[in-house]
N, C-alpha and C. Protein backbone atom coordinates (compact mmCIF):
# COMPACT_ATOMS: atom_id res chain seq x y z
N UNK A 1 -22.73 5.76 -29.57
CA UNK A 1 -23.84 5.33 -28.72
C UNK A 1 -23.34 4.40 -27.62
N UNK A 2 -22.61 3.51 -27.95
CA UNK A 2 -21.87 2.61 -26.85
C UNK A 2 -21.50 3.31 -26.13
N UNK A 3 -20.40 3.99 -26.58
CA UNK A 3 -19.77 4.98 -25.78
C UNK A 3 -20.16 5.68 -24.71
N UNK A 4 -21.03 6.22 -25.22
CA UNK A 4 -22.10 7.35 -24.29
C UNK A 4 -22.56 6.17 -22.68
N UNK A 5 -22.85 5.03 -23.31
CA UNK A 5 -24.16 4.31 -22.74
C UNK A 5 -22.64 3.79 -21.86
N UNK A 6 -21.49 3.06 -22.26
CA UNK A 6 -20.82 3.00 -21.10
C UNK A 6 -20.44 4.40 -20.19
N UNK A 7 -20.37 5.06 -20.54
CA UNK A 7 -19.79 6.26 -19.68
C UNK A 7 -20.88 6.46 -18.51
N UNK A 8 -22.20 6.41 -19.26
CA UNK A 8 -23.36 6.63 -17.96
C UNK A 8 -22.82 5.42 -17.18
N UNK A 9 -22.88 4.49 -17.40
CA UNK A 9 -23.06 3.07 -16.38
C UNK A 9 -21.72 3.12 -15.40
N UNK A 10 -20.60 4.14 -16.09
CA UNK A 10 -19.59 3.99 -15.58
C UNK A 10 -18.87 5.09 -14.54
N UNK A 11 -19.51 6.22 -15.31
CA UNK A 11 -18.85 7.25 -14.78
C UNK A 11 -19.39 7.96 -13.14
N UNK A 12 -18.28 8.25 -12.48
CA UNK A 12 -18.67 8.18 -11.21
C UNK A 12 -18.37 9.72 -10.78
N UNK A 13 -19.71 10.28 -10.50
CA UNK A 13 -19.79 11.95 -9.87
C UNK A 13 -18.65 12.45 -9.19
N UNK A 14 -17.96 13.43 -8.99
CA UNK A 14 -17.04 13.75 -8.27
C UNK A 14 -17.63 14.40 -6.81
N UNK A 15 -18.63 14.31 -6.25
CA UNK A 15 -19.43 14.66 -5.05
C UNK A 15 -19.36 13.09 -4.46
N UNK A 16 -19.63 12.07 -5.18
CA UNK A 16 -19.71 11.05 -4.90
C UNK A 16 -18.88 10.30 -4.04
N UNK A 17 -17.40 10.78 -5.30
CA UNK A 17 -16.27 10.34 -4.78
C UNK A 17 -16.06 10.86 -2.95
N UNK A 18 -16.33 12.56 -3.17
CA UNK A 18 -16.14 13.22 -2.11
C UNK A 18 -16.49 12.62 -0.73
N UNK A 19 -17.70 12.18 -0.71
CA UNK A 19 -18.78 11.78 0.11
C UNK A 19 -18.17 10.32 0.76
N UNK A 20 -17.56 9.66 -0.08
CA UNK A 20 -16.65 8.12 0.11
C UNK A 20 -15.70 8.60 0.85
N UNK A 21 -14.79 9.27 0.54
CA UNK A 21 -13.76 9.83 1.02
C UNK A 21 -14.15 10.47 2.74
N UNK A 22 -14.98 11.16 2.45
CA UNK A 22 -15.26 11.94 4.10
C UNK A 22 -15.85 10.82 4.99
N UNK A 23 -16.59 9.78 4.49
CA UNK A 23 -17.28 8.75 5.72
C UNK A 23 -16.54 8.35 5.80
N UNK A 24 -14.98 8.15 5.40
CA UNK A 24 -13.71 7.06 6.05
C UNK A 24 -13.05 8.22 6.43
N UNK A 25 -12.46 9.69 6.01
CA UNK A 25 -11.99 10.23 6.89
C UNK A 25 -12.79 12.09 6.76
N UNK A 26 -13.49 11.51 8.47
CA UNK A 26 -14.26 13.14 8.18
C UNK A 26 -13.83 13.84 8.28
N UNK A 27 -12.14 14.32 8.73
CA UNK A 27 -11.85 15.60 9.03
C UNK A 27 -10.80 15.84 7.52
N UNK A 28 -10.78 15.21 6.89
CA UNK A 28 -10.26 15.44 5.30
C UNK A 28 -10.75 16.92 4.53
N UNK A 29 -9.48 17.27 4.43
CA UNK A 29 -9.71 17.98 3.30
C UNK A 29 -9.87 17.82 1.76
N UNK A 30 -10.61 17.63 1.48
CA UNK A 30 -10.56 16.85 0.14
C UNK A 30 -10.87 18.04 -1.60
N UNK A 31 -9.58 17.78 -2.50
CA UNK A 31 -9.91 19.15 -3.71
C UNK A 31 -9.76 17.91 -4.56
N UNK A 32 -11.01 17.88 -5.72
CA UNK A 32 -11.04 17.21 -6.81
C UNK A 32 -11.04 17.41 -7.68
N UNK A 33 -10.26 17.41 -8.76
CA UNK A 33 -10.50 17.56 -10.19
C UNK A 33 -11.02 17.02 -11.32
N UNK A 34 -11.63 17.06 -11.88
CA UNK A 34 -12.07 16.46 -13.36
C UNK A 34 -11.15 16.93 -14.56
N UNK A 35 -9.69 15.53 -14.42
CA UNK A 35 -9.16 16.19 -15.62
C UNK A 35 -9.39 16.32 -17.07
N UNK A 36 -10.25 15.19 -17.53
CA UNK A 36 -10.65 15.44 -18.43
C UNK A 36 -12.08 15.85 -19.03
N UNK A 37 -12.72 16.49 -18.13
CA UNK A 37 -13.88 16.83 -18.27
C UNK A 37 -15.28 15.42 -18.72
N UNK A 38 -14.40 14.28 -18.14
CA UNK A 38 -15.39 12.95 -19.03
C UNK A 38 -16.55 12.34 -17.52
N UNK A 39 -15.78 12.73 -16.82
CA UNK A 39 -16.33 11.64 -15.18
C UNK A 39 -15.61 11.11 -15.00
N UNK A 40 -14.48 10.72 -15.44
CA UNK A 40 -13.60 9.35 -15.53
C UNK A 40 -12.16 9.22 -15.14
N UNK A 41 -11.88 10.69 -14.91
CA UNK A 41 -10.15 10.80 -14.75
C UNK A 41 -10.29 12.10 -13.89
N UNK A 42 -9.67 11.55 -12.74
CA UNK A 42 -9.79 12.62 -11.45
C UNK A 42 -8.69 12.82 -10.84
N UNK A 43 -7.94 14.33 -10.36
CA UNK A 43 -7.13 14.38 -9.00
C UNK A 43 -7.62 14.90 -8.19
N UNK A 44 -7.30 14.14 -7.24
CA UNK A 44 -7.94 14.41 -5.83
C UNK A 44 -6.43 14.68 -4.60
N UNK A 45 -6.65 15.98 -4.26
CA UNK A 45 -5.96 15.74 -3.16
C UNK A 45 -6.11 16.51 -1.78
N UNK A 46 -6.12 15.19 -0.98
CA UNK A 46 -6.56 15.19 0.50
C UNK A 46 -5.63 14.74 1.19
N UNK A 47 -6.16 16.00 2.59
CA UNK A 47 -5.46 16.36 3.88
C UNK A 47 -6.33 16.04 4.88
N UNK A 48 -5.57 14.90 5.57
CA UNK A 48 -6.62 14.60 6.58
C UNK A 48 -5.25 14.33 7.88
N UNK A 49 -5.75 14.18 9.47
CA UNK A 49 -5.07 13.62 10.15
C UNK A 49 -4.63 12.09 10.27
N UNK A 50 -5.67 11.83 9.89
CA UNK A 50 -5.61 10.41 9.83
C UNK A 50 -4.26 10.01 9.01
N UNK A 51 -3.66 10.74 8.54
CA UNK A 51 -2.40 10.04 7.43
C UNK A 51 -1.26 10.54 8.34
N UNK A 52 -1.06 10.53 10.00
CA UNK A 52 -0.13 11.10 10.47
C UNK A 52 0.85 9.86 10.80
N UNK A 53 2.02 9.84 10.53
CA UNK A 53 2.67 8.25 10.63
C UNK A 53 2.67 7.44 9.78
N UNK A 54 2.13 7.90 8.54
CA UNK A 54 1.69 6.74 8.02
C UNK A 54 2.83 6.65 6.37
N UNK A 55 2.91 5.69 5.64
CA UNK A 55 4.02 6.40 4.14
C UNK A 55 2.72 6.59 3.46
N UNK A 56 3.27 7.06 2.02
CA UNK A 56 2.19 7.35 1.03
C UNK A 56 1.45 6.38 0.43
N UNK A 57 2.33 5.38 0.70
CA UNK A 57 1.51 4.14 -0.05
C UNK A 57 0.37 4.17 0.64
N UNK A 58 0.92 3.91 2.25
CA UNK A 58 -0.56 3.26 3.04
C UNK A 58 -1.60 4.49 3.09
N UNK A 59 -1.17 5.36 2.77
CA UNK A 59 -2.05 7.00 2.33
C UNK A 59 -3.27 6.41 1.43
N UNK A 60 -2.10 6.37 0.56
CA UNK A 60 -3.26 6.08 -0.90
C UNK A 60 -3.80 5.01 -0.85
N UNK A 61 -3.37 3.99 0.09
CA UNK A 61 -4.12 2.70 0.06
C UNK A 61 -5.32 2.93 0.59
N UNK A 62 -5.64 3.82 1.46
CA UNK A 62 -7.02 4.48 2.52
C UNK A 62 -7.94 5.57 1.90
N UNK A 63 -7.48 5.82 0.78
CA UNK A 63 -7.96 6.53 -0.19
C UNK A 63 -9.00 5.47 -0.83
N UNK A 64 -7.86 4.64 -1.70
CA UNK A 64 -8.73 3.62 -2.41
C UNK A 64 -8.97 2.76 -1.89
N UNK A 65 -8.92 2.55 -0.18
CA UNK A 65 -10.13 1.13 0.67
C UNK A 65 -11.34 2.34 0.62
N UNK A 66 -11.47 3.90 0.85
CA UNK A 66 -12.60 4.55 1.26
C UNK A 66 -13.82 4.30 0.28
N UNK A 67 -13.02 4.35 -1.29
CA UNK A 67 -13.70 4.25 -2.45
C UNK A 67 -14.59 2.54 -2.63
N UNK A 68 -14.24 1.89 -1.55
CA UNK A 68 -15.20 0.63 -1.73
C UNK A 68 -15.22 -0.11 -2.43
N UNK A 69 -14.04 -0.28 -2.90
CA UNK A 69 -14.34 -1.39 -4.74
C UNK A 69 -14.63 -0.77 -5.79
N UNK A 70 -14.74 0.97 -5.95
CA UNK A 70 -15.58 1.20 -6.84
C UNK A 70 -13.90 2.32 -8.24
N UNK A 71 -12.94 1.87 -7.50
CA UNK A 71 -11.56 2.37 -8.12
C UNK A 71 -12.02 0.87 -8.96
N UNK A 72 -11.53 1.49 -10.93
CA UNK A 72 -11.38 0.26 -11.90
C UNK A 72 -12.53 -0.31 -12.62
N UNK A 73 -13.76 0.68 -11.57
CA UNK A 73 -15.17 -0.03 -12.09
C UNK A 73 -16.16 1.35 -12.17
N UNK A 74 -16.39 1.72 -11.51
CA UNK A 74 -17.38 3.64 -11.60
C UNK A 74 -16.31 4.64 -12.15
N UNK A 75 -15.00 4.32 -11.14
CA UNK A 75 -13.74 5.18 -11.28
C UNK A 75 -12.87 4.49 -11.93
N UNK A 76 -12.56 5.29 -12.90
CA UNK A 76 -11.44 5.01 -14.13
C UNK A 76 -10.04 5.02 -13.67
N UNK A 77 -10.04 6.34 -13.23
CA UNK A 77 -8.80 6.69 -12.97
C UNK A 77 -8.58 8.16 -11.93
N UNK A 78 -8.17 7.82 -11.01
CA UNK A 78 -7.86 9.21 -9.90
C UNK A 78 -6.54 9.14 -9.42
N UNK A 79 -6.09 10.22 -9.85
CA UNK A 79 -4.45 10.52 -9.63
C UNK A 79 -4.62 11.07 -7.84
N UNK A 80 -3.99 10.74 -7.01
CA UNK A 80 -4.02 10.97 -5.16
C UNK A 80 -2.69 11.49 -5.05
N UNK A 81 -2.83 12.77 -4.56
CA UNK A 81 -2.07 13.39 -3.80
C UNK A 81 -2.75 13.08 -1.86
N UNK A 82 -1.83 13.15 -1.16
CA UNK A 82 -1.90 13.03 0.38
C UNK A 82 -1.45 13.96 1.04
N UNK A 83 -1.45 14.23 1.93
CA UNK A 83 -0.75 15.76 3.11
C UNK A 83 -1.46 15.73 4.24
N UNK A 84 -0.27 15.29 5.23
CA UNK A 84 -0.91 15.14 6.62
C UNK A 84 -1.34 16.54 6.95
N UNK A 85 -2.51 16.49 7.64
CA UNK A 85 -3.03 17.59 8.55
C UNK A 85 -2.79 18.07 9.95
């Protein structure tokens, strides 16, 4: 029952994620996975221009500024792949 009742409070839609992702970069290509079928453990990987010049860190760092605070707290865990466009 806990369980359940954290997962609602916690678990964060993968449309959701999507939707975060495209208002910071709209021309992204963005493919998400649900690896474990819970809400909670995702790969995502997006192709946008915006990552032209840039290393992977600062990739993934624009990934998880898009997500708003919500990486550690809605989102458990999302594995990021990057690929300039």
């Amino acid at each position: 029952m806990v369980k359940k009742l954290y997962e609602l409070i916690m678990a964060m839609d993968l449309k959701e994620i999507e939707k975060f992702i495209k208002e910071a970069m709209p021309d992204a290509l963005i493919d998400i996975q649900d690896l474990a079928g819970d809400g909670n453990h995702y790969s995502a990987t997006i192709t946008s221009s915006d990552f032209k010049g840039k290393s992977k860190i600062e990739q993934h760092k624009m990934v998880y500024n898009s997500l708003k605070g919500r990486m550690g707290n809605e989102l458990h865990a999302l594995a990021i792949k990057t690929k300039e466009k």
